[in-house]
N, C-alpha and C. Protein backbone atom coordinates (compact mmCIF):
# COMPACT_ATOMS: atom_id res chain seq x y z
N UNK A 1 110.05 93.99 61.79
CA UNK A 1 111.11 94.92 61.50
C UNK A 1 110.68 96.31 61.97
N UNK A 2 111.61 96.72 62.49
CA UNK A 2 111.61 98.30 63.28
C UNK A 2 111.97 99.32 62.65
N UNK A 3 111.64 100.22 62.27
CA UNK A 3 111.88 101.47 61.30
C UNK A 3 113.28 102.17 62.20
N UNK A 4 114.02 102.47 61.67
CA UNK A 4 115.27 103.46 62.67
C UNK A 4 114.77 104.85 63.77
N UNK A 5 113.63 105.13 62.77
CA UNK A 5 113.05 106.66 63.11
C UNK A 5 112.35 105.94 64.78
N UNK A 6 111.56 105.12 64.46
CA UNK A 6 110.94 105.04 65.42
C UNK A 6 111.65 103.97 67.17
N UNK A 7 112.80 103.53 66.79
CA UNK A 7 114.02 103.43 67.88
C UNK A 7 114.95 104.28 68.20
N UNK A 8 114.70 105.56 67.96
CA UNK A 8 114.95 107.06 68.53
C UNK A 8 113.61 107.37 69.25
N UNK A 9 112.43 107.27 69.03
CA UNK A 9 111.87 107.64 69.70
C UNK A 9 111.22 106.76 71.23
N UNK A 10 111.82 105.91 71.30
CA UNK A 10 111.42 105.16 72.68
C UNK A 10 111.61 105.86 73.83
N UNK A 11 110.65 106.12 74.53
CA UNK A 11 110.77 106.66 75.76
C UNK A 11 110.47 107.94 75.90
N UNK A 12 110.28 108.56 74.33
CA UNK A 12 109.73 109.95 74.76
C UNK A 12 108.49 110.27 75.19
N UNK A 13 107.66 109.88 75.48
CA UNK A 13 106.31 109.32 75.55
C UNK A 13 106.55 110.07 77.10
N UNK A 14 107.10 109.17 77.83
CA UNK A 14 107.34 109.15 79.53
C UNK A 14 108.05 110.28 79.82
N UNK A 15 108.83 110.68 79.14
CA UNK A 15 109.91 112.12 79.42
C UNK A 15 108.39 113.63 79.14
N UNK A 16 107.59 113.08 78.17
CA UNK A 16 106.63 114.28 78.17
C UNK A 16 105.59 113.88 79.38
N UNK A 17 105.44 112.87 78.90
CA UNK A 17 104.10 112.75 80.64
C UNK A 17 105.13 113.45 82.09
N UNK A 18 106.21 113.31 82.07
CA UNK A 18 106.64 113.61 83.21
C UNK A 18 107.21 115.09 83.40
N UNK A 19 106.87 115.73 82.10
CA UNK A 19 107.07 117.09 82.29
C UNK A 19 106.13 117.72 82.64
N UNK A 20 105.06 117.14 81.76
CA UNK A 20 103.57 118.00 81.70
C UNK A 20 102.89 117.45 82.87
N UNK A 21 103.44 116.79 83.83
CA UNK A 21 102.80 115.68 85.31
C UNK A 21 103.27 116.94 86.16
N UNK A 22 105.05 117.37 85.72
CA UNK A 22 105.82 118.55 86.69
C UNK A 22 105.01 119.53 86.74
N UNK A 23 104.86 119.57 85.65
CA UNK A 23 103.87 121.46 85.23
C UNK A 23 102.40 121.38 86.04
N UNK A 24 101.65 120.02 85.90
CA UNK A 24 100.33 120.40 86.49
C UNK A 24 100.51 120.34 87.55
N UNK A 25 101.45 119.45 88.45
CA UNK A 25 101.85 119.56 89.71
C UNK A 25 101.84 120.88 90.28
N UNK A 26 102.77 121.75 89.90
CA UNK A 26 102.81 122.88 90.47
C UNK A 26 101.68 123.97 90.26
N UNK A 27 101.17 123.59 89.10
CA UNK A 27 99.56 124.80 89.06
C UNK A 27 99.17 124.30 89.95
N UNK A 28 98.38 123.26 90.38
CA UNK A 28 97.71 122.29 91.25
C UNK A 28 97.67 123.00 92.72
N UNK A 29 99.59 122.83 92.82
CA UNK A 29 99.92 123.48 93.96
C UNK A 29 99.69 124.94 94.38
N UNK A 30 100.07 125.66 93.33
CA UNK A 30 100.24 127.14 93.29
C UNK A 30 98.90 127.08 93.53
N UNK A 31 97.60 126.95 92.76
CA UNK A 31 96.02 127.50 93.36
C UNK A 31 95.89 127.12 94.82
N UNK A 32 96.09 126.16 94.57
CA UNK A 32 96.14 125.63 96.79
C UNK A 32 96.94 126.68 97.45
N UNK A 33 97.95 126.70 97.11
CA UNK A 33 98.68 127.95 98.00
C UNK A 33 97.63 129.66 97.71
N UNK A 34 97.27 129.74 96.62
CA UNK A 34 96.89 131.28 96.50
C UNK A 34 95.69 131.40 97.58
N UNK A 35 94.72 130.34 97.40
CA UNK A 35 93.74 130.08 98.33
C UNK A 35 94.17 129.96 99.94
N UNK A 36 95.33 129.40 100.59
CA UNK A 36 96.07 129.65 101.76
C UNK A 36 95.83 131.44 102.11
N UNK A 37 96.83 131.88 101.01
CA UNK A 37 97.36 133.27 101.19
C UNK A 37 96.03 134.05 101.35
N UNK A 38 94.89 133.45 100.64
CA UNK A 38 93.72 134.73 101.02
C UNK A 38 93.13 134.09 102.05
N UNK A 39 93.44 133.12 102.66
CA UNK A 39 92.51 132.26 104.15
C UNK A 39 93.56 133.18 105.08
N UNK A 40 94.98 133.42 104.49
CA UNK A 40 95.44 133.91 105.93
C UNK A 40 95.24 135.31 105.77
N UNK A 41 94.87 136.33 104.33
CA UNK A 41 94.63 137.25 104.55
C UNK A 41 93.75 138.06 105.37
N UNK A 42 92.21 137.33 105.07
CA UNK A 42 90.96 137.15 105.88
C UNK A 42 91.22 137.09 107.13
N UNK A 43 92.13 135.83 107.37
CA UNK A 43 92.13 135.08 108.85
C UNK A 43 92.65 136.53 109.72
N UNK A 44 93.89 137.70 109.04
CA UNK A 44 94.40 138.89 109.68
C UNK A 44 93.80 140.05 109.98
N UNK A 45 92.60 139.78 108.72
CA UNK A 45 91.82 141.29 109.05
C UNK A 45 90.51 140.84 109.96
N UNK A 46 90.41 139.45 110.10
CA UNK A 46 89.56 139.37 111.31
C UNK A 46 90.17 139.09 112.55
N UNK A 47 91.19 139.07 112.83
CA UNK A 47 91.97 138.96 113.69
C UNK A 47 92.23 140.74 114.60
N UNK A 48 91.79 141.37 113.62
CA UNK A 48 92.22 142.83 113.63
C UNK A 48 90.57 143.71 114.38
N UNK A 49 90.13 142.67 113.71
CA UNK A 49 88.49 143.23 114.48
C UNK A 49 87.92 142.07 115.72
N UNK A 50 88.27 141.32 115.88
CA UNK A 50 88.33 140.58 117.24
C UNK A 50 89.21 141.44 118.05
N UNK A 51 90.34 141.97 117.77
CA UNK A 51 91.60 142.72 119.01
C UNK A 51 90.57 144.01 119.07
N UNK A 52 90.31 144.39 118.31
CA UNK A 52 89.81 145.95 118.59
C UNK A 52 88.27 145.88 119.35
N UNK A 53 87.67 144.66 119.30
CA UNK A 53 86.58 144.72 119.65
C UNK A 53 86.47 144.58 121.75
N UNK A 54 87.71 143.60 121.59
CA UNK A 54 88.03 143.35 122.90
C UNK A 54 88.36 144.68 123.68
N UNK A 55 89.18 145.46 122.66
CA UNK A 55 89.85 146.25 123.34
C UNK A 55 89.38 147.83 123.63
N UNK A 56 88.28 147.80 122.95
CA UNK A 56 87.11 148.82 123.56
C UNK A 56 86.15 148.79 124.76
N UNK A 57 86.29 147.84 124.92
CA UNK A 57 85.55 147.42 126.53
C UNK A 57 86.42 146.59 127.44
N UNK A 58 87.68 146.42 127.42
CA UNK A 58 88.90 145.59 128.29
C UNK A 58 89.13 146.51 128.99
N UNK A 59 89.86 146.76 130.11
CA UNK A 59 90.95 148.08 130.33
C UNK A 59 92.07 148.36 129.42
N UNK A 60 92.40 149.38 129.77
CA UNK A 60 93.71 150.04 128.79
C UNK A 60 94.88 149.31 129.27
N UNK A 61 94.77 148.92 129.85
CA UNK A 61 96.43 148.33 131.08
C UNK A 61 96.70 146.72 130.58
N UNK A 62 95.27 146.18 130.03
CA UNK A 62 95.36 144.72 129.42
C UNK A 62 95.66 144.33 128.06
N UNK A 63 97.08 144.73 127.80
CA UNK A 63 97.22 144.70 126.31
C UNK A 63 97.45 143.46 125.84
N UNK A 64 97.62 142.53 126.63
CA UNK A 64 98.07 141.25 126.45
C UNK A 64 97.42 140.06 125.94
N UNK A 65 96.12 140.87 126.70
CA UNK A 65 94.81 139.33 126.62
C UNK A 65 94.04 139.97 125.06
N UNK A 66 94.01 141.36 124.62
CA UNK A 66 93.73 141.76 123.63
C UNK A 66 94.49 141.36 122.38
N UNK A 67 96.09 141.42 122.40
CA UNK A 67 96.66 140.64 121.21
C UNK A 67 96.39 139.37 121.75
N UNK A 68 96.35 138.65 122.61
CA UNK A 68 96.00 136.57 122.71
C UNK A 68 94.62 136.79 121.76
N UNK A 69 93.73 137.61 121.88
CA UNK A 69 92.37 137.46 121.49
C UNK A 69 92.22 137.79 119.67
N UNK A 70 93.35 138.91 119.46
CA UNK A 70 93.65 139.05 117.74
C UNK A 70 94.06 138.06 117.25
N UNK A 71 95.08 136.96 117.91
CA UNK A 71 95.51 136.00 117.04
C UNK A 71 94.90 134.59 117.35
N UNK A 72 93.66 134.75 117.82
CA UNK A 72 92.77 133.82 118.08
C UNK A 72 92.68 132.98 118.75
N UNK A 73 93.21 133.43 119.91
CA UNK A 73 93.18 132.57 121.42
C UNK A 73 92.80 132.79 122.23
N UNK A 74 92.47 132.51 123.44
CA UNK A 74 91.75 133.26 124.23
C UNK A 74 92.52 133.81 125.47
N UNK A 75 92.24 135.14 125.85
CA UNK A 75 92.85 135.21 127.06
C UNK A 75 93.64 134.27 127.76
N UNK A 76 95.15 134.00 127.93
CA UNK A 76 96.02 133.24 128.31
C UNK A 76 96.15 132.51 127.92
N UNK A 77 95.69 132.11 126.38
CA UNK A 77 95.97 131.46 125.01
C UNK A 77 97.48 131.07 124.71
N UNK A 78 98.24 131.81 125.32
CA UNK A 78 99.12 131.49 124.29
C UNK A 78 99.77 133.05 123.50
N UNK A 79 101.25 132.76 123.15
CA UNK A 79 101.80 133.92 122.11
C UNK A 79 101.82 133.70 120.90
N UNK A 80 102.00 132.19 120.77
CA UNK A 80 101.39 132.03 118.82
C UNK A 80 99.78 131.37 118.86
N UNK A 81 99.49 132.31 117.59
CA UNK A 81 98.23 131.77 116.82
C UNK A 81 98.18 130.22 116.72
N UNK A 82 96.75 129.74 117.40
CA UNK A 82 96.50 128.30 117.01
C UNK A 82 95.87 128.34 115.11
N UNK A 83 95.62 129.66 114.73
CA UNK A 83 95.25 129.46 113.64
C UNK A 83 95.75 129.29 112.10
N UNK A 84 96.74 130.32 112.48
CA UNK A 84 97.54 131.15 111.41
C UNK A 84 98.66 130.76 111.88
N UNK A 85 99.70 129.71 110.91
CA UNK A 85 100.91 129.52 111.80
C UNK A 85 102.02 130.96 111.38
N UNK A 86 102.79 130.98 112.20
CA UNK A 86 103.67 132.29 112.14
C UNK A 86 103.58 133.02 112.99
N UNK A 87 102.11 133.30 113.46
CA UNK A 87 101.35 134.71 113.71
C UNK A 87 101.69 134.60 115.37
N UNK A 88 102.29 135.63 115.93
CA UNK A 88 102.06 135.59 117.15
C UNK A 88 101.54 137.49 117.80
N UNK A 89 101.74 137.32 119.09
CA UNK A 89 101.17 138.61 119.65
C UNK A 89 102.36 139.84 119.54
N UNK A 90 103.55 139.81 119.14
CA UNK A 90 104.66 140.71 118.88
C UNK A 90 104.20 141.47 117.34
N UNK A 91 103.36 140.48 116.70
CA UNK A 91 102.80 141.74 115.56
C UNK A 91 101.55 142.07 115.65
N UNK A 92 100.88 141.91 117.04
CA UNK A 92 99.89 142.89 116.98
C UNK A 92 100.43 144.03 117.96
N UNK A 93 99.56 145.48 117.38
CA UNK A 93 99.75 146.77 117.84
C UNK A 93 98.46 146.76 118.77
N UNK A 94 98.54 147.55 119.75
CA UNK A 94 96.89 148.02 120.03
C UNK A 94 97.01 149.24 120.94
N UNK A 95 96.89 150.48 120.19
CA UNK A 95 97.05 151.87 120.47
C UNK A 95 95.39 152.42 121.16
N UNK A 96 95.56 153.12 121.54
CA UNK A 96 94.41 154.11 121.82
C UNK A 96 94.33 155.70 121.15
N UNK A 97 93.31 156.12 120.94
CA UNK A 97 93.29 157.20 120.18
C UNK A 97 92.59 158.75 120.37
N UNK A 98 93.12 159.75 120.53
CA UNK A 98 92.22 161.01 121.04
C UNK A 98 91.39 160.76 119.98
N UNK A 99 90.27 162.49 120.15
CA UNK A 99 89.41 162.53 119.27
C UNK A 99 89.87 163.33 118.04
N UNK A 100 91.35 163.73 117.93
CA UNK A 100 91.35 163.90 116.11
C UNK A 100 92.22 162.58 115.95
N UNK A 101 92.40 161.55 116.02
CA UNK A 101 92.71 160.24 115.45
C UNK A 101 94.44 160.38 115.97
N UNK A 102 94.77 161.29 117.10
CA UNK A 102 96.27 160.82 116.95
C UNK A 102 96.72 160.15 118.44
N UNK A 103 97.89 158.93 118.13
CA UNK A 103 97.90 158.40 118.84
C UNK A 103 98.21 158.61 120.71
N UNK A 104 97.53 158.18 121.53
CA UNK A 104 98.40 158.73 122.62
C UNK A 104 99.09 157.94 123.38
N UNK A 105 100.33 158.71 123.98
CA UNK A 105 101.64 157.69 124.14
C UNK A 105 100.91 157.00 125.59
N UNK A 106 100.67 157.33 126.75
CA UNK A 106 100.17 157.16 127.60
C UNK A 106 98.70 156.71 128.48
N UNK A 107 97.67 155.85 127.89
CA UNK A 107 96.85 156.07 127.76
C UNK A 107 96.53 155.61 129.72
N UNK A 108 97.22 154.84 129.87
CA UNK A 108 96.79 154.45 131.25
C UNK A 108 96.91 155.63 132.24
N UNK A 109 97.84 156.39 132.13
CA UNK A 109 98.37 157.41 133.16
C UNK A 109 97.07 159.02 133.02
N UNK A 110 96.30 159.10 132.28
CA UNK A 110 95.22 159.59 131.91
C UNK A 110 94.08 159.68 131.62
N UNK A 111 93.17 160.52 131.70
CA UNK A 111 92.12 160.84 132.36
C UNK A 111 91.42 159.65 131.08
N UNK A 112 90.39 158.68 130.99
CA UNK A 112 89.92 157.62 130.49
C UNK A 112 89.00 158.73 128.92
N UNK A 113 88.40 160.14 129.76
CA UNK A 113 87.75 160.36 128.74
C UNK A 113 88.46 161.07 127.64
N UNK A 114 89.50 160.88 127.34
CA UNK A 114 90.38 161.52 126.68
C UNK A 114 90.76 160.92 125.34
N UNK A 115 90.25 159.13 125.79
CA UNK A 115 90.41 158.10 124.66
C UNK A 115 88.88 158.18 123.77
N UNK A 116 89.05 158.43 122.20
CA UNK A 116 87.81 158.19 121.70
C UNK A 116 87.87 157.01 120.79
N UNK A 117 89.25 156.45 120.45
CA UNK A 117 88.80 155.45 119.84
C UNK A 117 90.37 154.45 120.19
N UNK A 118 89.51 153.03 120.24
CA UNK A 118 90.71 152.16 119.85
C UNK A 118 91.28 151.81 118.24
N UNK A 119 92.55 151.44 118.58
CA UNK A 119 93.04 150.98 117.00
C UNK A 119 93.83 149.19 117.47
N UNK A 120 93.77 148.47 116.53
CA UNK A 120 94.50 147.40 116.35
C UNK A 120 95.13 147.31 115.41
N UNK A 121 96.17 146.78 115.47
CA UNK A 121 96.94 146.63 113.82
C UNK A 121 97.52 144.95 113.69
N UNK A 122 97.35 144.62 112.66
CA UNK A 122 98.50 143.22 113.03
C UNK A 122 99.40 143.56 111.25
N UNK A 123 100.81 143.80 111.68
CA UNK A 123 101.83 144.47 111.08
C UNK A 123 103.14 143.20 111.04
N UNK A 124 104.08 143.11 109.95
CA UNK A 124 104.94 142.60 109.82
C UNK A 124 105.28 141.36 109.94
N UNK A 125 103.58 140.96 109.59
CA UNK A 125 103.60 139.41 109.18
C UNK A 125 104.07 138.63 108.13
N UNK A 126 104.98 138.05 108.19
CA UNK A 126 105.37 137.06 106.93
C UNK A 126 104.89 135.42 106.65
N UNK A 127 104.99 135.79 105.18
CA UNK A 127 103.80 135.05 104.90
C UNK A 127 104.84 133.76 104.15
N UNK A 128 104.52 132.36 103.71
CA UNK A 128 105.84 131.89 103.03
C UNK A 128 104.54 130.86 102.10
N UNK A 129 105.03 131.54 100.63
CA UNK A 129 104.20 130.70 99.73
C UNK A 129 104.90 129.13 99.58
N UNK A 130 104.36 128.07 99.69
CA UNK A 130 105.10 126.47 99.38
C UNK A 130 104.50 126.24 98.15
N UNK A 131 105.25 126.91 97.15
CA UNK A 131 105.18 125.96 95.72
C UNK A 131 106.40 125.48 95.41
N UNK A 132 106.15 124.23 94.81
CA UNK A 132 107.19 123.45 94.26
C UNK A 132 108.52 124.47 93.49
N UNK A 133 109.26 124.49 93.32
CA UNK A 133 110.38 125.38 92.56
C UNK A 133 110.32 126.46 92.85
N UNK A 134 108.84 127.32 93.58
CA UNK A 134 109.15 128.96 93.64
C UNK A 134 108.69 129.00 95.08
N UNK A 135 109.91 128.53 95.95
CA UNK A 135 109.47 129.23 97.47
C UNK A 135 109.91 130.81 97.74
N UNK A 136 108.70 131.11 98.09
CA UNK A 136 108.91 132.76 98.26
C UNK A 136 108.05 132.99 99.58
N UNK A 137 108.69 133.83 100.20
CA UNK A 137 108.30 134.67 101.68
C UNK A 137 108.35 136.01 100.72
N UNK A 138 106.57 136.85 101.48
CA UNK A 138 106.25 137.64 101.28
C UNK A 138 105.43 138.19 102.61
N UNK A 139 106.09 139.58 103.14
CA UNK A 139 105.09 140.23 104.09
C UNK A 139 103.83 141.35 103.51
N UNK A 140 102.97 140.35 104.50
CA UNK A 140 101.72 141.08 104.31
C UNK A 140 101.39 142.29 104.40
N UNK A 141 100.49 142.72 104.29
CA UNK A 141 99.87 144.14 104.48
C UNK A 141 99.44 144.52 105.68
N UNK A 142 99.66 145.82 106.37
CA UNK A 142 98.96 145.90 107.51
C UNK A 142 97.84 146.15 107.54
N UNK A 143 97.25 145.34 108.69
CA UNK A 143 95.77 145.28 108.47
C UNK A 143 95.38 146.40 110.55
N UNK A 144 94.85 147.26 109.98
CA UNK A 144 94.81 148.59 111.13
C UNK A 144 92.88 148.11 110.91
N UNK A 145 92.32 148.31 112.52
CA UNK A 145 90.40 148.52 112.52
C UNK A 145 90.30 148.98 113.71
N UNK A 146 89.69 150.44 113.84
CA UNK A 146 89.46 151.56 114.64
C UNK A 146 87.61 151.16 114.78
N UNK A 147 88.09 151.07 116.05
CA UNK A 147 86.58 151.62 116.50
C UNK A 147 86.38 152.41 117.96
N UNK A 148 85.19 153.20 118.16
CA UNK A 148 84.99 153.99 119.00
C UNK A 148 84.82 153.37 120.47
N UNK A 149 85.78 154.15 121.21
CA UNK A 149 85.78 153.37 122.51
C UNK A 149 84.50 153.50 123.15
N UNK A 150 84.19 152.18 124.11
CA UNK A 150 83.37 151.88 124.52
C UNK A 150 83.54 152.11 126.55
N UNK A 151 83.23 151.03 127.00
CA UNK A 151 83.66 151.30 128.65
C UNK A 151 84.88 151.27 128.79
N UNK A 152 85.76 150.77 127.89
CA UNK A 152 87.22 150.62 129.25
C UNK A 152 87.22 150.00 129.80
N UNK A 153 86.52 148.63 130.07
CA UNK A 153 86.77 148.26 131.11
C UNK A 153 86.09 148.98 132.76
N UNK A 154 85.70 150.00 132.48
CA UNK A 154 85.36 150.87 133.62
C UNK A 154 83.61 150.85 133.88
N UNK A 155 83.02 149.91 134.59
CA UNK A 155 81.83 150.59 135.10
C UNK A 155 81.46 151.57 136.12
N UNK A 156 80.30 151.80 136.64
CA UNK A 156 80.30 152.59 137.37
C UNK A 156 80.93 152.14 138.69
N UNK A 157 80.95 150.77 139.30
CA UNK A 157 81.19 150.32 140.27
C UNK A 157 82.68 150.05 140.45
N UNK A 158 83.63 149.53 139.47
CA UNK A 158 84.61 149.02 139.88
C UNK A 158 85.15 149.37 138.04
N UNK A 159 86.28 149.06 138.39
CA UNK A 159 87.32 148.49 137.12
C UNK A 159 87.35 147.07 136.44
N UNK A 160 86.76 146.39 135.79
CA UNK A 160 86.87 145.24 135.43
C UNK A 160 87.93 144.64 134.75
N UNK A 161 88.29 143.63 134.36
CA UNK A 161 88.97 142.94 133.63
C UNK A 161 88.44 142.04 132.71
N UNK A 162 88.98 141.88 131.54
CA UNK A 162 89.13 140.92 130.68
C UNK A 162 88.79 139.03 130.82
């Protein structure tokens, strides 16, 4: 004989495992994703010091192979990142810089010693968290790394390239 109380409760058993299965699901998920978001954070600000590194000893005229090289490809790599999906060379910047830090519009059409530092930026990246119930796109931060120009590209003998 079956108590009444307890033929109301059939099946609640499975309705809670399958809530509290929903719930760990998505923590589960959500730490996997937070860990993404700081692999691609990292992955941008080194992306930002690979472009700038190139681009202190490249010529000024090769802006192209310098963003392929920020988003981690190599010279004629490619316009999207093999690393970072999203990422292509339209959000990297790569300016040149006098010696009080401001930018100059022209850097090719002028005298080389005029540049004291390069800048890279990789700007207006969006980022798209995949958790279960809370999909959210969020753009990143710009990630800017200045360093002091080097040859240019320019030895004593010739003009080099990339």
């Amino acid at each position: 004989m079956t108590c009444a109380g307890t033929r109301r409760q059939r099946g609640v058993t499975s309705v809670e495992i399958a809530i509290v299965g929903l719930l760990a699901l998505i923590v589960i998920v959500a730490v996997l994703e937070v860990g993404r978001a700081l692999f691609v954070l990292n992955a941008l600000e080194e992306g930002t010091r690979r472009g700038v590194r190139v681009a202190v000893v490249c010529p000024v005229s090769d802006a192209t192979p310098i963003a392929e090289v920020a988003i981690f490809n190599g010279p004629g790599g490619g316009m999207t990142s093999s690393l970072v999906s999203g990422l292509t060379t339209s959000h990297v910047r790569v300016e040149y810089l006098g010696e009080t830090g401001g930018v100059l519009a022209d850097p090719e059409g002028m005298d080389f010693g005029r540049i004291a530092f390069a800048r890279v930026r990789i700007e207006g990246f969006e980022h798209r968290l995949l958790i279960p119930l809370f999909l959210m796109t969020f753009t990143m931060p710009e990630f800017p790394t200045v360093l002091p120009r080097e040859s240019l590209g320019v030895t004593r003998d010739e003009v080099s390239s990339c």
